[in-house]
C-alpha atoms as a PDB file:
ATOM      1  CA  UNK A   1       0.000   0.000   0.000  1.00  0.00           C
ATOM      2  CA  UNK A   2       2.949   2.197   1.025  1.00  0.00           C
ATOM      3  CA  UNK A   3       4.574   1.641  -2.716  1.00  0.00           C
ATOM      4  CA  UNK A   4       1.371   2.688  -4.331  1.00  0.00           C
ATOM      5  CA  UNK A   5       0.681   5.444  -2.631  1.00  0.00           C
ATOM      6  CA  UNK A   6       4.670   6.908  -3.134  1.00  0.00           C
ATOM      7  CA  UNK A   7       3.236   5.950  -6.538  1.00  0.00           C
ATOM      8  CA  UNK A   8       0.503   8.237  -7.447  1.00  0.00           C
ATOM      9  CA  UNK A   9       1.995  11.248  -4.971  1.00  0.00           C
ATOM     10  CA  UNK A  10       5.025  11.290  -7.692  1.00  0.00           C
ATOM     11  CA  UNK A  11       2.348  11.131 -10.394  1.00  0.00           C
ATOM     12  CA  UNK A  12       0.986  13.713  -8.645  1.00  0.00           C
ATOM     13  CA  UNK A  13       3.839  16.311  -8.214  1.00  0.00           C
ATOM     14  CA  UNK A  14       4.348  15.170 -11.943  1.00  0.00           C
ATOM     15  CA  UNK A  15       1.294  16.507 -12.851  1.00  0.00           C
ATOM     16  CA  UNK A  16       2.083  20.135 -10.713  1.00  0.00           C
ATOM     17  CA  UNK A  17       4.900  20.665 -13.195  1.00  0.00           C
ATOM     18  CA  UNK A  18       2.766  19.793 -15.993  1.00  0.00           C
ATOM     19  CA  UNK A  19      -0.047  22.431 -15.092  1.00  0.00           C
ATOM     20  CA  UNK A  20       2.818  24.648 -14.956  1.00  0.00           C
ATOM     21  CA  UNK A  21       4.181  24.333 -17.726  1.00  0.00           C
ATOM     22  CA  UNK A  22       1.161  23.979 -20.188  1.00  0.00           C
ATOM     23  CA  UNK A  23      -0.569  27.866 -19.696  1.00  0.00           C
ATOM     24  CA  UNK A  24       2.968  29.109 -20.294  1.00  0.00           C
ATOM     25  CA  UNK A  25       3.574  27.171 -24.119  1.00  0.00           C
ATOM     26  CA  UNK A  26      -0.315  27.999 -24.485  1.00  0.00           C
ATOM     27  CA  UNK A  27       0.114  31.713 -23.686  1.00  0.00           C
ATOM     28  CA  UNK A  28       3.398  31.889 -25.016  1.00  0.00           C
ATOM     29  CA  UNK A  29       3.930  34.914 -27.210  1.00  0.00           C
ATOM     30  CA  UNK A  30       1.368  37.045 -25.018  1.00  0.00           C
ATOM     31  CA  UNK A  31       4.178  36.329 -22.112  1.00  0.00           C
ATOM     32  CA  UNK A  32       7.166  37.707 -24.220  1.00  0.00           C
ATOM     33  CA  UNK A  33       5.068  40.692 -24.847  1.00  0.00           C
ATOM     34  CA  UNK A  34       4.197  40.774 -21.608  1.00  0.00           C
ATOM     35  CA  UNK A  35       7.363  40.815 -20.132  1.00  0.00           C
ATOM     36  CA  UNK A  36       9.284  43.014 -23.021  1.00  0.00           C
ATOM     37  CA  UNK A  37       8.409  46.143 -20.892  1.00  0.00           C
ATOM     38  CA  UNK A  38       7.741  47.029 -17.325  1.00  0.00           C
ATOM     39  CA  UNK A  39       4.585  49.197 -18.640  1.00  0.00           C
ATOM     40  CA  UNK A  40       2.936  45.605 -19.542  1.00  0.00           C
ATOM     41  CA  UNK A  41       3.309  44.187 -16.398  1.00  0.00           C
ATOM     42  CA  UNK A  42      -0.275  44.904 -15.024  1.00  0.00           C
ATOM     43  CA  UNK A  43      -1.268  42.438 -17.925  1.00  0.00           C
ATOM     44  CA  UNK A  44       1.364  40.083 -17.413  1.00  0.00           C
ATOM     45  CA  UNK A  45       0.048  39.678 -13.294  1.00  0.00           C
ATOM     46  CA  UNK A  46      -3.374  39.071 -14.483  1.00  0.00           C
ATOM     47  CA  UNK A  47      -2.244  36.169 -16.407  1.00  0.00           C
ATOM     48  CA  UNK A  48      -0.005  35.274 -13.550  1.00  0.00           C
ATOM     49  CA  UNK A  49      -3.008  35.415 -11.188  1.00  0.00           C
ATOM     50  CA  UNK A  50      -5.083  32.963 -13.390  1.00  0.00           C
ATOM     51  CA  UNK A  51      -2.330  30.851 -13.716  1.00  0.00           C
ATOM     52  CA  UNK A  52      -1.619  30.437  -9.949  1.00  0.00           C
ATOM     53  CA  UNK A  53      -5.359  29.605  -9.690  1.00  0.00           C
ATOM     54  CA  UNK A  54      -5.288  26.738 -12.422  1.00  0.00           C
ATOM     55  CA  UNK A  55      -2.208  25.030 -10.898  1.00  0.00           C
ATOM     56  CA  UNK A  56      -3.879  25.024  -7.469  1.00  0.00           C
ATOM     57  CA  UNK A  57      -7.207  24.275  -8.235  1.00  0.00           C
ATOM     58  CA  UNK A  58      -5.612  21.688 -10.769  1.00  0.00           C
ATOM     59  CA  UNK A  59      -3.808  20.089  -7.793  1.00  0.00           C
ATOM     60  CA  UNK A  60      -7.033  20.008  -5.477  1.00  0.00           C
ATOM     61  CA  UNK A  61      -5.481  23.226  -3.411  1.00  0.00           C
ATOM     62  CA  UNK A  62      -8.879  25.278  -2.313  1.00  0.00           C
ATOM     63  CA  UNK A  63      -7.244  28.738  -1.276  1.00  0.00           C
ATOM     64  CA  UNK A  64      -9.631  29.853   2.051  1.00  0.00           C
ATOM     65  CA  UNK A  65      -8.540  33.833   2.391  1.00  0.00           C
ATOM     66  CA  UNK A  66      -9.620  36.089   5.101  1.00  0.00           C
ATOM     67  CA  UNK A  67      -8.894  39.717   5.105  1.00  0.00           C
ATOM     68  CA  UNK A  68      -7.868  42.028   8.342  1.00  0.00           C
ATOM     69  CA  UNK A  69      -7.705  44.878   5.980  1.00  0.00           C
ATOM     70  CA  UNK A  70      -8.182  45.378   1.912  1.00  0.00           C
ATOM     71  CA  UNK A  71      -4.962  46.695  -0.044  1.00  0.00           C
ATOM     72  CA  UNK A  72      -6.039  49.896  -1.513  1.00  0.00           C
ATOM     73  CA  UNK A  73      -5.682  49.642  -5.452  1.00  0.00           C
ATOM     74  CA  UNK A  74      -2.391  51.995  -6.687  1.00  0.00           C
ATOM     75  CA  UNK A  75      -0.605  51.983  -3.666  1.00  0.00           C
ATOM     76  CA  UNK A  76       2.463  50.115  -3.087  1.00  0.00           C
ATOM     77  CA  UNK A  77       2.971  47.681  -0.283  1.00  0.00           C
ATOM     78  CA  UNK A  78       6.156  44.959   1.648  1.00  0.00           C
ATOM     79  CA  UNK A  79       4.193  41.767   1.296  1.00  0.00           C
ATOM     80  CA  UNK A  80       5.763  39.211   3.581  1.00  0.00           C
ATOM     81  CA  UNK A  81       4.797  35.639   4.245  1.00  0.00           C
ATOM     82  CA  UNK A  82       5.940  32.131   6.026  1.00  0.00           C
ATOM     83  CA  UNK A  83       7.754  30.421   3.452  1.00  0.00           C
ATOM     84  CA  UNK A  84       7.165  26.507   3.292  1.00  0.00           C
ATOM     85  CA  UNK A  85       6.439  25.097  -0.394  1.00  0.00           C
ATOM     86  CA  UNK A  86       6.761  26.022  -3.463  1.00  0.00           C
ATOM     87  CA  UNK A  87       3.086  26.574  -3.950  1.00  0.00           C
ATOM     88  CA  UNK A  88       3.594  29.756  -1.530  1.00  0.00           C
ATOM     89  CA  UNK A  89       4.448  31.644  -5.022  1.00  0.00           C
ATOM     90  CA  UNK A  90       0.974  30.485  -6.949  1.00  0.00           C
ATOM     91  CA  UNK A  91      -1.153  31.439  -2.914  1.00  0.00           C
ATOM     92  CA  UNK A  92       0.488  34.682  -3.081  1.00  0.00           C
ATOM     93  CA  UNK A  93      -0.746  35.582  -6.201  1.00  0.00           C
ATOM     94  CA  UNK A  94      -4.084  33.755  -6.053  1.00  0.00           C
ATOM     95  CA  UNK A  95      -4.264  35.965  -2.500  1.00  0.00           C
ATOM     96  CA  UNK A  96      -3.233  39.775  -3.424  1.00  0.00           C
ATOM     97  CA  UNK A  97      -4.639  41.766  -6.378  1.00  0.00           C
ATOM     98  CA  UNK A  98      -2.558  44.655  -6.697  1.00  0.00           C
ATOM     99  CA  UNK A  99      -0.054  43.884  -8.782  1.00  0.00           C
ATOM    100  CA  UNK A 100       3.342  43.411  -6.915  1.00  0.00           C
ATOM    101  CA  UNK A 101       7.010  41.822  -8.067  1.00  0.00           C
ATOM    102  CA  UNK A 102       8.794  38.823  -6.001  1.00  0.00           C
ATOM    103  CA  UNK A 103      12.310  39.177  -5.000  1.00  0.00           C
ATOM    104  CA  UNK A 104      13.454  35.078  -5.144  1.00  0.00           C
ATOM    105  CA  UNK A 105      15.621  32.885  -5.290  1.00  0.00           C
ATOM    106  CA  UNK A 106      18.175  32.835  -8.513  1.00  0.00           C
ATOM    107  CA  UNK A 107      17.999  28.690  -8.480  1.00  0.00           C
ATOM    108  CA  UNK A 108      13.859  29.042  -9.941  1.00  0.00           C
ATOM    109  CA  UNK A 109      15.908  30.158 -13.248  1.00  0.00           C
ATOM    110  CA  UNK A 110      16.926  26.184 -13.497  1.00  0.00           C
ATOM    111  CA  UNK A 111      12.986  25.253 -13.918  1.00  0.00           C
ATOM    112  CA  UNK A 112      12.601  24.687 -17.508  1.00  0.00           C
ATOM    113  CA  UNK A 113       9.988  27.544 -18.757  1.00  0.00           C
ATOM    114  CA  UNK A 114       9.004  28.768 -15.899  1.00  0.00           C
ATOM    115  CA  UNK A 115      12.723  29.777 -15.006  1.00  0.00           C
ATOM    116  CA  UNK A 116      12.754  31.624 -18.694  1.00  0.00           C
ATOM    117  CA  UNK A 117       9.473  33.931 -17.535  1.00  0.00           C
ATOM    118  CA  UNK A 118      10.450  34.066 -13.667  1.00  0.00           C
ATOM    119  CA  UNK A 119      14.098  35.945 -14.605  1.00  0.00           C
ATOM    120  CA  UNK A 120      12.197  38.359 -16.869  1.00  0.00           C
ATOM    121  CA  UNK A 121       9.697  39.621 -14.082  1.00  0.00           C
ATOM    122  CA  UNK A 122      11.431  38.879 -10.475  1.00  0.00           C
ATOM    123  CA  UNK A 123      14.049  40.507  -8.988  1.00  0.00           C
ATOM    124  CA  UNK A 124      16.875  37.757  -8.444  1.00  0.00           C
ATOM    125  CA  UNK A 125      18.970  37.359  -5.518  1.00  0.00           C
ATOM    126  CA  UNK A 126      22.154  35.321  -5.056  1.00  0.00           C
ATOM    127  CA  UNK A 127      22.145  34.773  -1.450  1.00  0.00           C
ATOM    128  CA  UNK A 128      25.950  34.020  -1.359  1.00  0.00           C
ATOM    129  CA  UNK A 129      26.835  37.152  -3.466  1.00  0.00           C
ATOM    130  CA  UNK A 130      27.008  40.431  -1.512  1.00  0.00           C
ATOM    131  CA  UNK A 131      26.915  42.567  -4.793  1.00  0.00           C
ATOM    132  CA  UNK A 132      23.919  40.780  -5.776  1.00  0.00           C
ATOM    133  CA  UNK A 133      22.345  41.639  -2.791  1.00  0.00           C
ATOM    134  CA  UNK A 134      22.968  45.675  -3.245  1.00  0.00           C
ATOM    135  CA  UNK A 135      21.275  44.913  -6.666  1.00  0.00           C
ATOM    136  CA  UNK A 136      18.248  43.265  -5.624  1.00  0.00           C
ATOM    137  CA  UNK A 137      18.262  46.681  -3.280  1.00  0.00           C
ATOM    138  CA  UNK A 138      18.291  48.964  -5.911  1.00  0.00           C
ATOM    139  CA  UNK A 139      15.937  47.167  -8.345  1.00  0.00           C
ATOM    140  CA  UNK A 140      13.172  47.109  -5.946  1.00  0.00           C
ATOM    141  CA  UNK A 141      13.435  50.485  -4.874  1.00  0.00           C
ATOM    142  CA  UNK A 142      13.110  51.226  -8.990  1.00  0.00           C
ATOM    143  CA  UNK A 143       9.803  49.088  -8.762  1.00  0.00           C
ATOM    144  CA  UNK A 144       8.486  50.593  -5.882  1.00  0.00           C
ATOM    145  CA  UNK A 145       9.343  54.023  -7.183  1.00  0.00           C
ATOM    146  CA  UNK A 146       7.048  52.678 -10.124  1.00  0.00           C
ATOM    147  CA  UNK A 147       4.160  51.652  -7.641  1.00  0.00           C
ATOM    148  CA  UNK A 148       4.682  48.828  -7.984  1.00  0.00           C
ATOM    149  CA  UNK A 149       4.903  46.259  -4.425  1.00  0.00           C
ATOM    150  CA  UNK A 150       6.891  43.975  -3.370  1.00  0.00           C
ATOM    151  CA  UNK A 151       6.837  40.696  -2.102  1.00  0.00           C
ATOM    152  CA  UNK A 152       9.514  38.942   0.086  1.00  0.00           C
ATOM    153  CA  UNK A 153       9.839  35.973   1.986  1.00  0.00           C
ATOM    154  CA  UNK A 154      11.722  36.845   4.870  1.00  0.00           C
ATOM    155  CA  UNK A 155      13.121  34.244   6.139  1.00  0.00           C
ATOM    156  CA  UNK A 156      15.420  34.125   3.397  1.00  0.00           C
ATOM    157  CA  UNK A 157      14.598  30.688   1.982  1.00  0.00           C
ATOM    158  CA  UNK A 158      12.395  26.984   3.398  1.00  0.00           C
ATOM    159  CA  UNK A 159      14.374  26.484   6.817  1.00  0.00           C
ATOM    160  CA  UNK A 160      16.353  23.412   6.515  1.00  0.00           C
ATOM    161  CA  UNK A 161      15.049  22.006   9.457  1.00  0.00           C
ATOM    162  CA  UNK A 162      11.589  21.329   8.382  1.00  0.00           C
ATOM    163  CA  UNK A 163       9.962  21.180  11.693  1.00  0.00           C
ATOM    164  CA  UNK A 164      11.195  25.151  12.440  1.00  0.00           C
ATOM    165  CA  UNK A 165       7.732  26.833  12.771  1.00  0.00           C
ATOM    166  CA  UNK A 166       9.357  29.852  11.481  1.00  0.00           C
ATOM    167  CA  UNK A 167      13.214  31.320  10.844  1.00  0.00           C
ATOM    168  CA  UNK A 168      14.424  34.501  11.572  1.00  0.00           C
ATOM    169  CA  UNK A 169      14.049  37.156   9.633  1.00  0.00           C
ATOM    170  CA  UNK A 170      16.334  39.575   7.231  1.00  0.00           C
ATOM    171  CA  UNK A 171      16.231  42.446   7.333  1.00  0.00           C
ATOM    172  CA  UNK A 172      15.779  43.386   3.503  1.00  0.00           C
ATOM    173  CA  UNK A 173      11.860  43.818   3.431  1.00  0.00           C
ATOM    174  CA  UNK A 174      11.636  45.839   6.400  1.00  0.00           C
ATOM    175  CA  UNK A 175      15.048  48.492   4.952  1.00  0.00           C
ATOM    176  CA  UNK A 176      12.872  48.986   1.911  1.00  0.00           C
ATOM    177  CA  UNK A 177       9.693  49.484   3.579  1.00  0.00           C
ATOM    178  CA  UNK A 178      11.176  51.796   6.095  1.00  0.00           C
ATOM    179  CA  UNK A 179      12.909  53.980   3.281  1.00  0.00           C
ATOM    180  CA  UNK A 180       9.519  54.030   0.797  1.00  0.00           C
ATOM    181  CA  UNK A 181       7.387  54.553   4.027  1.00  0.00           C
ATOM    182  CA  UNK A 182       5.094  52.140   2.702  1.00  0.00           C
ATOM    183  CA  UNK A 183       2.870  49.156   4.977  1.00  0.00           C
ATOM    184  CA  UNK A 184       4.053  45.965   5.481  1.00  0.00           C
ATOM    185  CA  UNK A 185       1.433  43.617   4.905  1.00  0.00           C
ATOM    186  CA  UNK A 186       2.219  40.301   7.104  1.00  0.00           C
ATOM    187  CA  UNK A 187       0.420  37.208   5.747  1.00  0.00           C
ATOM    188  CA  UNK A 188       0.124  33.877   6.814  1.00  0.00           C
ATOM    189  CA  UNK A 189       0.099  30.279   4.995  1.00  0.00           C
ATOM    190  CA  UNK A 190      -1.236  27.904   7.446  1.00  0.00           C
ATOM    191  CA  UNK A 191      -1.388  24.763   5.272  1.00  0.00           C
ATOM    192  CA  UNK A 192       1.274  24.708   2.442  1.00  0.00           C
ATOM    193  CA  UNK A 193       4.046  23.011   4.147  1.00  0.00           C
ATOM    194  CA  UNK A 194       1.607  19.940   4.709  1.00  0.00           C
ATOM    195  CA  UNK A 195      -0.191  20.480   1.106  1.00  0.00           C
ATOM    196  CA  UNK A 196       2.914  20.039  -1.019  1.00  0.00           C
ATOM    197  CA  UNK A 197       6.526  19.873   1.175  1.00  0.00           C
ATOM    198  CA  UNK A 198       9.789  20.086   0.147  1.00  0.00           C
ATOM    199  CA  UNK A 199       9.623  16.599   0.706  1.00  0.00           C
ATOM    200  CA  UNK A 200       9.062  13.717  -1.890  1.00  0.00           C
ATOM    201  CA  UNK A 201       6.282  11.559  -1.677  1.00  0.00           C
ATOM    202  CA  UNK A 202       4.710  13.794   0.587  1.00  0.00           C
ATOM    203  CA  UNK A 203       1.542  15.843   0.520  1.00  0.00           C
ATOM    204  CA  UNK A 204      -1.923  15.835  -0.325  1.00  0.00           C
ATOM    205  CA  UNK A 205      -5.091  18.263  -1.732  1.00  0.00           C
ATOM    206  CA  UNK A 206      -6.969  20.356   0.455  1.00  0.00           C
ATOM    207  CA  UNK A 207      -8.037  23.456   1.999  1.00  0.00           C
ATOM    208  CA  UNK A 208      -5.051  26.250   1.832  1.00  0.00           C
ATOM    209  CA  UNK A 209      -5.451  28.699   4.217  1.00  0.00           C
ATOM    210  CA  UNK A 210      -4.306  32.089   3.970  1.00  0.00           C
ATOM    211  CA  UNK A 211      -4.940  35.382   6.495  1.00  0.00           C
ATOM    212  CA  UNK A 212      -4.024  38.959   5.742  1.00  0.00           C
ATOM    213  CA  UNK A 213      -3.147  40.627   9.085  1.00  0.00           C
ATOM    214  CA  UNK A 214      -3.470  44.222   9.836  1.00  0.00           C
ATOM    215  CA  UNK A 215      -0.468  45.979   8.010  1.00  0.00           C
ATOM    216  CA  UNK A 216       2.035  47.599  10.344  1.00  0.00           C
ATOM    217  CA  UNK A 217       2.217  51.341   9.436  1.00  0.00           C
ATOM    218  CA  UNK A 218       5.965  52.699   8.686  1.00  0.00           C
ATOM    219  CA  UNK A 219       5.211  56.342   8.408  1.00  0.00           C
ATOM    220  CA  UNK A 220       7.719  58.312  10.499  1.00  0.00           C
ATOM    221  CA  UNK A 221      10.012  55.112  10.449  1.00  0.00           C
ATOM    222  CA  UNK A 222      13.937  55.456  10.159  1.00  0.00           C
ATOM    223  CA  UNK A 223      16.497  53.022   9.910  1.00  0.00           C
ATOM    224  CA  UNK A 224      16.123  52.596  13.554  1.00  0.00           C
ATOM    225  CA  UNK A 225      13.066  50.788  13.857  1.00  0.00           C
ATOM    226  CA  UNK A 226      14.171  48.736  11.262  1.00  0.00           C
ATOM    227  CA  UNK A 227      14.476  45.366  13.832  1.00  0.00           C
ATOM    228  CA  UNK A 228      11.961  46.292  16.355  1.00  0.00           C
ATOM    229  CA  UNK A 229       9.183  46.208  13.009  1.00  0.00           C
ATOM    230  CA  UNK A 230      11.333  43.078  12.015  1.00  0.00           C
ATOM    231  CA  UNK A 231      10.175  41.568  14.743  1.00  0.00           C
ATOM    232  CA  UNK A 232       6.855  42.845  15.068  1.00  0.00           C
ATOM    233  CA  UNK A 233       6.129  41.136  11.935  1.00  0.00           C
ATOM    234  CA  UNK A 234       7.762  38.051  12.980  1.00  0.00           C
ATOM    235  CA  UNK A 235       5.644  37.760  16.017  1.00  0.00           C
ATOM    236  CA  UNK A 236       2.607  38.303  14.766  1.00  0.00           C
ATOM    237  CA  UNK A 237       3.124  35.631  11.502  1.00  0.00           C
ATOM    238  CA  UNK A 238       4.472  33.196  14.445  1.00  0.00           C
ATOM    239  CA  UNK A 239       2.099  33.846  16.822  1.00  0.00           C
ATOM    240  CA  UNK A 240      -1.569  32.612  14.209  1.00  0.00           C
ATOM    241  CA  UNK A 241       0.247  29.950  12.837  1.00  0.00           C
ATOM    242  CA  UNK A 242       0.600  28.898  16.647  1.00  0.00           C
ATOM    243  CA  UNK A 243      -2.843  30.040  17.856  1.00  0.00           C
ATOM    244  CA  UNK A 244      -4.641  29.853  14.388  1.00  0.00           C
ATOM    245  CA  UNK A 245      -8.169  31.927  14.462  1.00  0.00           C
ATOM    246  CA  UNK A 246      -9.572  30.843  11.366  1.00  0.00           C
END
């Protein structure tokens, strides 16, 4: 029973690269359009958005979302999150509706296709490379300049020890949001680690619960309050995924 069920979960995580990959041939020259120019990117995160929604409602994810406060449409915003699965990238955008840019991870270039679109529209990092670093900086203060928001997992990464609750944070998010005196929006993924792991052979379809806390104003901010807001945010993601009121 054990060999059959490995079985079909590997058929299964088959099939989440497959519903990946097929909206991106299908929609194929409307992408490199899309992505030519930064003036086309509204119309390149609809077709993001739908596309996060096919691969999780094609996997049997249901996203669940409640709201502590609406984004206001044309104003930028830090979106930060738990980080836990892959599918964190496809909740995000089934969850927020203005349109914002990830700063990633440079080893998402290595998935065939998706890696091609994903260079184009994110803003890289190279978590080894100080220089890259500075430039992940200054391109997202060039988007947010834009109005456009951000989005940034802070904990740098999936913890390697899969049963941390929740790493520490960088500081990264909380520098830019401090010097563009924009909100932070903390949100919280309750259910992706068990959904679809970093773990093969592991995972299952279900609900995929998501909550939007109350943003935490940086108006007035300086570089000073950069950890105490750090940690704010921290708390507050660590504290519902501990004491979840959904």
């Amino acid at each position: 029973m054990q060999i059959l069920r490995s079985f079909l979960n590997a058929l299964w995580r088959i099939w989440f690269y497959i519903l990946m990959a097929v909206p991106i041939i299908v929609f194929f020259p409307f992408l490199l359009l899309f992505t030519s120019h930064t003036k086309f990117y509204p119309q390149f995160f609809l077709l993001a958005r739908w596309w996060a929604f096919f691969i999780l409602y094609g996997m049997g994810f249901f996203p669940k979302i409640k709201r502590e406060q609406q984004l206001e449409k044309g104003k930028s915003y830090m979106l930060v999150a738990n980080h836990t699965s892959m599918t964190d990238i496809m909740l995000m955008l089934a969850t927020v509706r203005n349109p914002f840019v990830f700063v990633g991870k440079k080893e998402l270039v290595k998935i065939p296709l998706f890696g091609y679109f994903y260079k184009r529209t994110c803003i890289l990092v190279d978590r080894g490379n100080q220089k890259s670093r500075k430039e992940v900086f200054d391109r997202a203060q060039k988007r947010l300049n834009e109005g456009t928001s951000i989005c940034i997992f802070p904990e740098g990464g999936v913890p390697d020890n899969l049963d941390m609750i929740l790493d520490t944070f960088k500081d990264g998010a909380f520098r830019l949001a401090i010097d563009h005196q924009i909100p932070i929006v903390p949100i919280v993924f309750y259910d992706n680690r068990d959904r679809f792991p970093y773990i093969l052979f592991e995972g299952k379809p279900g609900k995929m619960r998501v909550k939007v806390k109350n943003f935490i104003d940086t108006e007035g901010k300086t570089q000073e309050d950069k950890k105490e807001l750090r940690e704010k945010t921290r708390n507050l993601i660590l504290e519902e995924l501990y004491n979840p009121d959904f």
